[in-house]
Protein backbone atom coordinates (compact mmCIF):
# COMPACT_ATOMS: atom_id res chain seq x y z
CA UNK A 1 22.06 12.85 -39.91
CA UNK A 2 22.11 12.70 -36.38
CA UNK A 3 19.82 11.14 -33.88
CA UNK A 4 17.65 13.52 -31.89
CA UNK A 5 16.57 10.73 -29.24
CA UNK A 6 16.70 7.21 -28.23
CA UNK A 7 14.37 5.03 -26.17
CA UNK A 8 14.50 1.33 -25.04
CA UNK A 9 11.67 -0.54 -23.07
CA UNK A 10 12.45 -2.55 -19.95
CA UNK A 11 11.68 -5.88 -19.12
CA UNK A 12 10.98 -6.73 -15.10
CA UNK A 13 10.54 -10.43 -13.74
CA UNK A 14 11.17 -11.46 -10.21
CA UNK A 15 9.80 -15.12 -10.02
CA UNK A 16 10.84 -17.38 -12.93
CA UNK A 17 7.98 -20.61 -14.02
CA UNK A 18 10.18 -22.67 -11.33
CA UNK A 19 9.57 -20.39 -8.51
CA UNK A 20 12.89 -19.19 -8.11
CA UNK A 21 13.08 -15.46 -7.27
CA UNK A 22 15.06 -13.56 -10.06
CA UNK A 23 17.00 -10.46 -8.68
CA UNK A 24 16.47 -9.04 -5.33
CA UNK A 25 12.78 -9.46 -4.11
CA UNK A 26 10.65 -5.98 -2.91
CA UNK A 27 9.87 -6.10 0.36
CA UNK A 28 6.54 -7.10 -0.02
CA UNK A 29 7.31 -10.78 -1.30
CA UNK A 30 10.13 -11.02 1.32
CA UNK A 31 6.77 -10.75 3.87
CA UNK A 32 5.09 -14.60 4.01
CA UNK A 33 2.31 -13.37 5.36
CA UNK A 34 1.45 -10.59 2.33
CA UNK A 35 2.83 -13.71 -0.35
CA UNK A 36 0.31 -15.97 1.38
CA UNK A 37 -2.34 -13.12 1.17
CA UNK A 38 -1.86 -12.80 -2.37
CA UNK A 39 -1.38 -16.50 -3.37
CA UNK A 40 -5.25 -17.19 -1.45
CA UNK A 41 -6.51 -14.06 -3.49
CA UNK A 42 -5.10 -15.34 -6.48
CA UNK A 43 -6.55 -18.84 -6.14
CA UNK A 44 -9.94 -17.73 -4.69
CA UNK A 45 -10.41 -15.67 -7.99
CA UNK A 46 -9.32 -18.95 -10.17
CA UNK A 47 -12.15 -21.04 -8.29
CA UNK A 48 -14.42 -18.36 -8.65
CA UNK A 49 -13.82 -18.35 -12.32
CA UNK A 50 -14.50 -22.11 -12.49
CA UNK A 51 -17.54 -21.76 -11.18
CA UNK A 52 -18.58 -18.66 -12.93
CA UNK A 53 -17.88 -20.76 -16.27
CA UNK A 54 -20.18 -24.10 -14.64
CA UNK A 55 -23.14 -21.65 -13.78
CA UNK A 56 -23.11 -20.51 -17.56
CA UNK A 57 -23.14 -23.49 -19.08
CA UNK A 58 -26.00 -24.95 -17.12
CA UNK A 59 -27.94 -21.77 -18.13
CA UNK A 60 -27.50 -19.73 -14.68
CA UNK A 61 -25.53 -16.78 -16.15
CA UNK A 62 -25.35 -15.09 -19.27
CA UNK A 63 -21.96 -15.12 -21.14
CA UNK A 64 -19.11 -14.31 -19.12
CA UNK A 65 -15.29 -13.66 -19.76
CA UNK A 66 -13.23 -16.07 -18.27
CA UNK A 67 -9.71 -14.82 -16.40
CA UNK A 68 -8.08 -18.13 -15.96
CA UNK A 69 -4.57 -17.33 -16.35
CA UNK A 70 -4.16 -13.70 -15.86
CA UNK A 71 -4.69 -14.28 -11.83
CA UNK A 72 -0.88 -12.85 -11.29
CA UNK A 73 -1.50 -9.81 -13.18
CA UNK A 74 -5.40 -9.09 -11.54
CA UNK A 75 -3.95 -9.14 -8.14
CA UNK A 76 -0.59 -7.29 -8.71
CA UNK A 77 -2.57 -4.70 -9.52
CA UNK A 78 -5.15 -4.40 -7.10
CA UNK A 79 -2.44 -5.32 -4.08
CA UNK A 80 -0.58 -1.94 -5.59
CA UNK A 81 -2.96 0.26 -5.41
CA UNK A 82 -4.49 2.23 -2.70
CA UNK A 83 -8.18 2.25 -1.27
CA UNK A 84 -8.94 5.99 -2.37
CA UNK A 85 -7.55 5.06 -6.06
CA UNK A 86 -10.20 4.46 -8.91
CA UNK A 87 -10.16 1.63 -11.23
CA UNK A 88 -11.52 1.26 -14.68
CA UNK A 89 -11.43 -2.08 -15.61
CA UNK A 90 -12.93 -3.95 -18.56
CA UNK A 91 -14.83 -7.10 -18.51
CA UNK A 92 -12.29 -9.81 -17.30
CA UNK A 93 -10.55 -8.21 -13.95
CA UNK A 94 -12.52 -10.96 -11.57
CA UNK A 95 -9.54 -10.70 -9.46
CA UNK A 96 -8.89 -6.94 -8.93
CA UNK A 97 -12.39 -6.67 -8.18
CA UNK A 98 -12.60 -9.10 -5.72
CA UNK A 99 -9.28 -7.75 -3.69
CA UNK A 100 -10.59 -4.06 -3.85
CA UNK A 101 -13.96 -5.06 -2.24
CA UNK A 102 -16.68 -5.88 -4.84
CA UNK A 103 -18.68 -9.67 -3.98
CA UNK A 104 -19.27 -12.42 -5.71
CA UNK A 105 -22.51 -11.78 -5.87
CA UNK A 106 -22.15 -7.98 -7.65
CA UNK A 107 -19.97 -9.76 -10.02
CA UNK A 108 -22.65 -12.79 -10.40
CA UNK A 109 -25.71 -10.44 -11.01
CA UNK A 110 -23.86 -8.42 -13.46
CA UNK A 111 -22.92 -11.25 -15.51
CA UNK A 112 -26.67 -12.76 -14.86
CA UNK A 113 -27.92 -9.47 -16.68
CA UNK A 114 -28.46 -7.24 -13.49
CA UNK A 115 -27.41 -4.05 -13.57
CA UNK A 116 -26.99 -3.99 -9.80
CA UNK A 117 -24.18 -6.23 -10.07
CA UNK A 118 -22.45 -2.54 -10.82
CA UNK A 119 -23.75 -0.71 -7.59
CA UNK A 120 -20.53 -2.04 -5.98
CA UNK A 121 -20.91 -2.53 -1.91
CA UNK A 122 -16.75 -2.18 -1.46
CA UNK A 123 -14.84 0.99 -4.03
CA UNK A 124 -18.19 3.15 -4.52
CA UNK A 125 -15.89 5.31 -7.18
CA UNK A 126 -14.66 2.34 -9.10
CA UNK A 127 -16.10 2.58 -12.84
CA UNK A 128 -18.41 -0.48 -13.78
CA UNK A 129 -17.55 -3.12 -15.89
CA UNK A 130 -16.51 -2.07 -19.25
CA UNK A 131 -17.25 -4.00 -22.64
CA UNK A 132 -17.05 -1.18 -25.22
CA UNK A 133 -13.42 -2.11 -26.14
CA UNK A 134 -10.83 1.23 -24.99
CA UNK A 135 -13.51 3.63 -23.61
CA UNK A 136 -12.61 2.88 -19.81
CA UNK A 137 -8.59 4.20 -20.61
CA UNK A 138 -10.79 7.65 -21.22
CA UNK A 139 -12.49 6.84 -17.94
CA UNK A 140 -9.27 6.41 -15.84
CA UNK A 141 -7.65 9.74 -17.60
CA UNK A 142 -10.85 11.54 -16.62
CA UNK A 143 -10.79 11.01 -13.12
CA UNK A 144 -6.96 11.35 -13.29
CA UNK A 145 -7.44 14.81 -14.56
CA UNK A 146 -10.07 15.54 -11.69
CA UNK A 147 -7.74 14.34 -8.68
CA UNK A 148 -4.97 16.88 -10.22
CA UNK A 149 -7.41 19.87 -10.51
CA UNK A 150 -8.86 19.21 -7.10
CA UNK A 151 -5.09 18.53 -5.73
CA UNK A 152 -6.25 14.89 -4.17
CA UNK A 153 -3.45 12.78 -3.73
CA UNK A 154 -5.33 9.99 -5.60
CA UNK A 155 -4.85 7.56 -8.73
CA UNK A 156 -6.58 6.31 -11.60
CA UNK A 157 -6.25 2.50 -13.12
CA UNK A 158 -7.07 1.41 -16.60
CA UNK A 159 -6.65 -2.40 -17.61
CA UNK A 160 -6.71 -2.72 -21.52
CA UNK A 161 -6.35 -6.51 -23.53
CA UNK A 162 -3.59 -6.19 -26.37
CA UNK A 163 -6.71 -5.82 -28.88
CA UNK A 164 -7.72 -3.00 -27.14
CA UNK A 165 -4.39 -1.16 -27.69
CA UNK A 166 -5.74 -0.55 -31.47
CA UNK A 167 -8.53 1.50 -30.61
CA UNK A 168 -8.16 5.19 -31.21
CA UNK A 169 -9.51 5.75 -27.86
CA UNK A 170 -6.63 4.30 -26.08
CA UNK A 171 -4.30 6.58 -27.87
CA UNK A 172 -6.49 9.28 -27.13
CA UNK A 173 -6.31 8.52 -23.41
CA UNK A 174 -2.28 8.60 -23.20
CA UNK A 175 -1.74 11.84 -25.43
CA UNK A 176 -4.11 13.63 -22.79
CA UNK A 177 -2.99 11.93 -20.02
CA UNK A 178 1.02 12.75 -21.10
CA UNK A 179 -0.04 15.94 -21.95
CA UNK A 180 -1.49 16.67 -18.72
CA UNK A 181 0.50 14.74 -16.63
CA UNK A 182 -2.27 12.84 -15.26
CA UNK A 183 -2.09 10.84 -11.93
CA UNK A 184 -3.07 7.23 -13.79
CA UNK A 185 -1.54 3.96 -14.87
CA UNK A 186 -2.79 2.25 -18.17
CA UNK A 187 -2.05 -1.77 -17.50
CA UNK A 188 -1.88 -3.68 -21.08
CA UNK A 189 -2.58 -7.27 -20.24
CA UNK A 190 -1.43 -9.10 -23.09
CA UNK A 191 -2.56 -12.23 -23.39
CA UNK A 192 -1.43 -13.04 -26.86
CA UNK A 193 -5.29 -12.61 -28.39
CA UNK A 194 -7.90 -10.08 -29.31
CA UNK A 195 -10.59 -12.67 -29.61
CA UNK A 196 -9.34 -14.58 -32.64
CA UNK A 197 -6.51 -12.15 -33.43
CA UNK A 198 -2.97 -12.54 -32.60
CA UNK A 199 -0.95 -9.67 -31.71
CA UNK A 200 1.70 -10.15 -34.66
CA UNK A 201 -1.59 -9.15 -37.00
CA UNK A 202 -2.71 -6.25 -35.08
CA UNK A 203 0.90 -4.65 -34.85
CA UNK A 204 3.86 -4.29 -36.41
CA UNK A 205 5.49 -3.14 -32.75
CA UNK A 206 7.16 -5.64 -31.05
CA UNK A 207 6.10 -4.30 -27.82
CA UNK A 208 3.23 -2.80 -26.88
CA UNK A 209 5.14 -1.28 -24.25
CA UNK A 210 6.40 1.25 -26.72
CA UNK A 211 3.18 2.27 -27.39
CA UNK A 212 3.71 4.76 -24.66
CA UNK A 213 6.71 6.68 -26.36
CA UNK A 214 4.53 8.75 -28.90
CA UNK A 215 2.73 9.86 -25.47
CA UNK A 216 5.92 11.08 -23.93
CA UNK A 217 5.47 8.90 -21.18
CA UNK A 218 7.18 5.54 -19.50
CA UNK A 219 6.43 2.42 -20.69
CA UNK A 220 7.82 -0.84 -19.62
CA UNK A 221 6.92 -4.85 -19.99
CA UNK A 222 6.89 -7.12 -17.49
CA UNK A 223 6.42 -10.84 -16.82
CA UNK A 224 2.00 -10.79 -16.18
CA UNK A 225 2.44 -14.28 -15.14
CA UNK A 226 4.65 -12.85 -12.10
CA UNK A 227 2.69 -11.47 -8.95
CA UNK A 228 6.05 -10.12 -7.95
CA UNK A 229 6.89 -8.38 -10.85
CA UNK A 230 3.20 -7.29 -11.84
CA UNK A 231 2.77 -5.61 -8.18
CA UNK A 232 6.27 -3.80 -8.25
CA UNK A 233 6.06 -2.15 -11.42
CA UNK A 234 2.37 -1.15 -10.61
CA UNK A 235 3.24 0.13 -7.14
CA UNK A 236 6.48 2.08 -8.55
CA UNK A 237 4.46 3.74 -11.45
CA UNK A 238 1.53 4.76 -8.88
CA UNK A 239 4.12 6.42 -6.44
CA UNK A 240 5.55 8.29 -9.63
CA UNK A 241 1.78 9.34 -10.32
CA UNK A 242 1.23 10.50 -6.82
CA UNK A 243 4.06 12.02 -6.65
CA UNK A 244 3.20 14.55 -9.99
CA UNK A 245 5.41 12.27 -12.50
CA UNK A 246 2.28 11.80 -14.69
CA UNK A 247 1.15 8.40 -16.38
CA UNK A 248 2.74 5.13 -16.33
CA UNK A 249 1.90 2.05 -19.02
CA UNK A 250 2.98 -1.58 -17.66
CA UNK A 251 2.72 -3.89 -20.75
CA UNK A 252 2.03 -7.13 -18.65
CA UNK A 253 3.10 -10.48 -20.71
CA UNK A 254 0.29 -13.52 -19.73
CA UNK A 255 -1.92 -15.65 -21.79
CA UNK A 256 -5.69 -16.45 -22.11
CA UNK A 257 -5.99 -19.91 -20.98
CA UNK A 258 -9.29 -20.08 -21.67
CA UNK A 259 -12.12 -19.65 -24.58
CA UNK A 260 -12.26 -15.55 -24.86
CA UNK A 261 -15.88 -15.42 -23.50
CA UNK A 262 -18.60 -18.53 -22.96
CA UNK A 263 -19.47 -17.67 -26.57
CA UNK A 264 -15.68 -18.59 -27.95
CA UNK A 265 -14.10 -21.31 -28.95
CA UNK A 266 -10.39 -20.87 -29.09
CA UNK A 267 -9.65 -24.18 -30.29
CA UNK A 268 -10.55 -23.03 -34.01
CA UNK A 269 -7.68 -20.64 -34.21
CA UNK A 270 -5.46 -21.90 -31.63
CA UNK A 271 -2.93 -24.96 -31.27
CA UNK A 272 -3.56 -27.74 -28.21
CA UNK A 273 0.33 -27.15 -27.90
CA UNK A 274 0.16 -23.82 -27.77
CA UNK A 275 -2.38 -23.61 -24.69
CA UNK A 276 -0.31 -26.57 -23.20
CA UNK A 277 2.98 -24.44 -23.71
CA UNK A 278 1.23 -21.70 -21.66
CA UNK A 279 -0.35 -23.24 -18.95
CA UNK A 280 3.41 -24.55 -17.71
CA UNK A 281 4.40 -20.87 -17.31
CA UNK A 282 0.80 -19.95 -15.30
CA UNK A 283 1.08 -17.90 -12.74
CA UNK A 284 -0.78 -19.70 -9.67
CA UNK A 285 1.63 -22.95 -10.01
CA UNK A 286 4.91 -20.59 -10.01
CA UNK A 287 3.86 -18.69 -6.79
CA UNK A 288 2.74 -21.99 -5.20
CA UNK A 289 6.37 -23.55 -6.12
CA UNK A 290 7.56 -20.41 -4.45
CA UNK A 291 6.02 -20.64 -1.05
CA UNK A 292 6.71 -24.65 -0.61
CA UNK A 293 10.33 -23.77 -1.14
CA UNK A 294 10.23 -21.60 1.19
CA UNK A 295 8.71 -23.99 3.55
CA UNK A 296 5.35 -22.07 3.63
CA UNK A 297 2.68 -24.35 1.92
CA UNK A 298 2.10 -27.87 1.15
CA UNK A 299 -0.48 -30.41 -0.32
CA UNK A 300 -2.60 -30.39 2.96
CA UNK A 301 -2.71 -26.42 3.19
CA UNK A 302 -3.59 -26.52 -0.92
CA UNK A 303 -6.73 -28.71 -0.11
CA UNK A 304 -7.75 -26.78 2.61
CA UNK A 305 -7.53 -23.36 1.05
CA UNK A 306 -9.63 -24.84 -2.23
CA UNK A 307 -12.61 -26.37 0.28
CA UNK A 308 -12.28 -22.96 1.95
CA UNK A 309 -12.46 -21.21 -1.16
CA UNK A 310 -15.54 -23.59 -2.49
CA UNK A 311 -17.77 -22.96 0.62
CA UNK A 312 -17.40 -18.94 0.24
CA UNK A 313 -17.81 -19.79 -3.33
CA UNK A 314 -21.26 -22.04 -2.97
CA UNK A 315 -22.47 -19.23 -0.71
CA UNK A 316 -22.43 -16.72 -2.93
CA UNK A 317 -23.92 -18.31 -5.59
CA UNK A 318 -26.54 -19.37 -3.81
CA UNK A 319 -27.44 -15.69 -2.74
CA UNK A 320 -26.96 -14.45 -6.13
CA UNK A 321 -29.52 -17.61 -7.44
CA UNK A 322 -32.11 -16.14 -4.60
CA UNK A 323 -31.95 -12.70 -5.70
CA UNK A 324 -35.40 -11.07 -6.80
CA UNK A 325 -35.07 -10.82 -10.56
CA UNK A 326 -34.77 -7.31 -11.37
CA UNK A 327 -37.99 -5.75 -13.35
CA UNK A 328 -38.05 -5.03 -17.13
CA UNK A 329 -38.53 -1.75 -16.53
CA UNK A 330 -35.06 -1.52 -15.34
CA UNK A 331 -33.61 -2.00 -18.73
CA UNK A 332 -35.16 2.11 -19.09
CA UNK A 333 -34.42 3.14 -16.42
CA UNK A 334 -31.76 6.17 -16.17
CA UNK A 335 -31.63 6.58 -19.93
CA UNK A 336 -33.57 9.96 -20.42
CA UNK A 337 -34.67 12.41 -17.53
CA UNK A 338 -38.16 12.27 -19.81
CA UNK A 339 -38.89 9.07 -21.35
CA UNK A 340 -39.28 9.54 -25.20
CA UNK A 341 -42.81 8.07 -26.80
CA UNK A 342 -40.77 5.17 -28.84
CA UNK A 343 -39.15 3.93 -25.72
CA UNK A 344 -42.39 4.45 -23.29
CA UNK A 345 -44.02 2.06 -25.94
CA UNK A 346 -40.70 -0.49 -25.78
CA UNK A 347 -40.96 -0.19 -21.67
CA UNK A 348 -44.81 -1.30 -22.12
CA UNK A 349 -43.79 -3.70 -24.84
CA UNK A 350 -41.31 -5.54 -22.50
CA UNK A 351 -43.92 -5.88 -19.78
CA UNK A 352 -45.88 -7.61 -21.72
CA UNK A 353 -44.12 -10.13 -22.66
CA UNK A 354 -42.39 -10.27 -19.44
CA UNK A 355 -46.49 -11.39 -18.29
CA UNK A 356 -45.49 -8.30 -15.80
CA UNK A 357 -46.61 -4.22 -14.92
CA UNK A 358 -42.76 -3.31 -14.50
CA UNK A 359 -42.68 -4.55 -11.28
């Protein structure tokens, strides 16, 4: 017997839970200024996420999906890629969003139940928010396949959870997009849980990095909890894309600090000590450890940067709270070109009991 081919996945980290760099930095976090950048955006989308959580419980928003924890991996990915690229997120990627251009107050009606929290201001050709669990990788590889027909030096991003690496449709997305050599990057931020489900139970790989080998493309793993490490590999596998090298998937390692959505509660299937365990290895302390050792932030700069982030955080809210509620009759609205007789009578249904005409 002899072996017709061998793979191995790599493993990238650059900033290690202390905040010492690990290998020779990229340029970009050898720049203060673009570490800075990244450490406000990363922090900004943590307080926003706070907040987010404190509106739903008092009954301002509908159920939301918490990102606290996976700030390293949201803005490694958005600092990598370009303004022209399209991303196809699912329904956690507060930061990514929020360094590519949408508001607070997009992301705030959308949660509140407003489709017009989708009609993004900032990336017009960024896909919405995603809940079906997988469909969005299908997204990314669509557009991917459109910027190589039309010969546009352009990119498509997919972010996936660990659960969502079960879904046919994910597989379905890398055999085209190997196939094809697609321009796109399919991120896998695995935070340990699909809902109540631990990776161990939902596969018998022991990355899912390697996922990407029956594709015949790369796949590597690296440390989500790392800003460094998250942004290199991302940047690296969307030059390869650019360049014609066809798809990329970066298995990024992080954990859900939080309840999966408003409507969880993780403490039924997970250990205090395991969340405790985690949150020492979270990304926004490591980075901040990093830039007071290099002599670049301090307790006075924190405070300021969180009452910074708190009044741009208050002022959003409060125009999202003085929006016009959005009629009933938006719920039908796009569905058919001609309304069908069952969902006229729904449409007049819901303006009655909305004590409105639609409007």
């Amino acid at each position: 017997m002899r072996t017709v081919i061998e793979f191995r996945v790599e493993y990238l980290q650059r900033l290690d839970p202390d905040g010492n760099a690990v290998g020779e930095l990229p340029a970009f976090a050898r720049d203060p200024d673009e570490v800075l950048r990244m450490y406000r955006a990363m922090t900004l989308a943590r307080a926003f996420d706070a907040k987010a959580v404190n509106l739903q419980r008092t009954g301002q928003l509908g159920t939301y999906a918490s990102c606290l924890g996976h700030e390293a991996t949201h803005i490694g990915i958005g600092a990598a890629m370009r303004a022209e690229d399209v991303f196809a997120p699912v329904y956690r990627e507060v930061g990514t969003q929020l360094w590519r251009g949408v508001t607070m107050r997009e992301i705030l009606l959308y949660w509140g139940g407003d489709e017009r929290g989708n009609d993004f201001s900032g990336p017009r050709a960024d896909f919405p928010w995603c809940v079906p669990i997988a469909t969005q990788t299908l997204h990314a590889a669509g557009a991917a396949m459109a910027f190589k027909i039309r010969r546009e030096p352009r990119c498509a991003v997919a972010t996936i959870g660990d659960g969502g690496t079960s879904e046919g449709a994910f597989y379905e997305a890398l055999n085209v997009a190997g196939a094809r050599a697609l321009p796109v990057v399919f991120a896998v931020v695995n935070n340990g849980w699909a809902i109540s489900v631990p990776v161990a139970a939902q596969t018998a790989a022991r990355t899912l990095a390697q996922k990407a080998i029956a594709a015949g493309i790369p796949g590597l793993q690296v440390d989500g909890n790392d800003v460094f490490a998250v942004r290199e590999a991302m940047s690296a596998a969307l030059e390869r894309a650019r360049g014609g090298g066809g798809p990329t998937l970066v298995e990024a390692l992080t954990y859900r600090l939080s309840d999966h959505t408003t409507a969880d509660d993780a403490s039924r299937y997970r250990s205090a000590r395991e969340v405790d365990d985690a949150r020492a290895l979270e990304p926004l302390l490591r980075t901040r450890r990093f830039l007071e050792k290099a002599g670049r932030w301090n307790a006075d700069r924190e405070r300021e940067l969180l009452a910074e982030c708190a009044r741009t955080i208050d002022a959003a809210v409060a125009d999202h709270l003085a929006a016009p509620r959005p009629s009933t009759d938006a719920m039908f609205d796009h569905l058919f070109a001609n309304l069908p007789e069952r969902i006229r009578e729904q449409r007049i249904a819901a303006r009655r009991h909305a004590g409105t005409d639609g409007h």
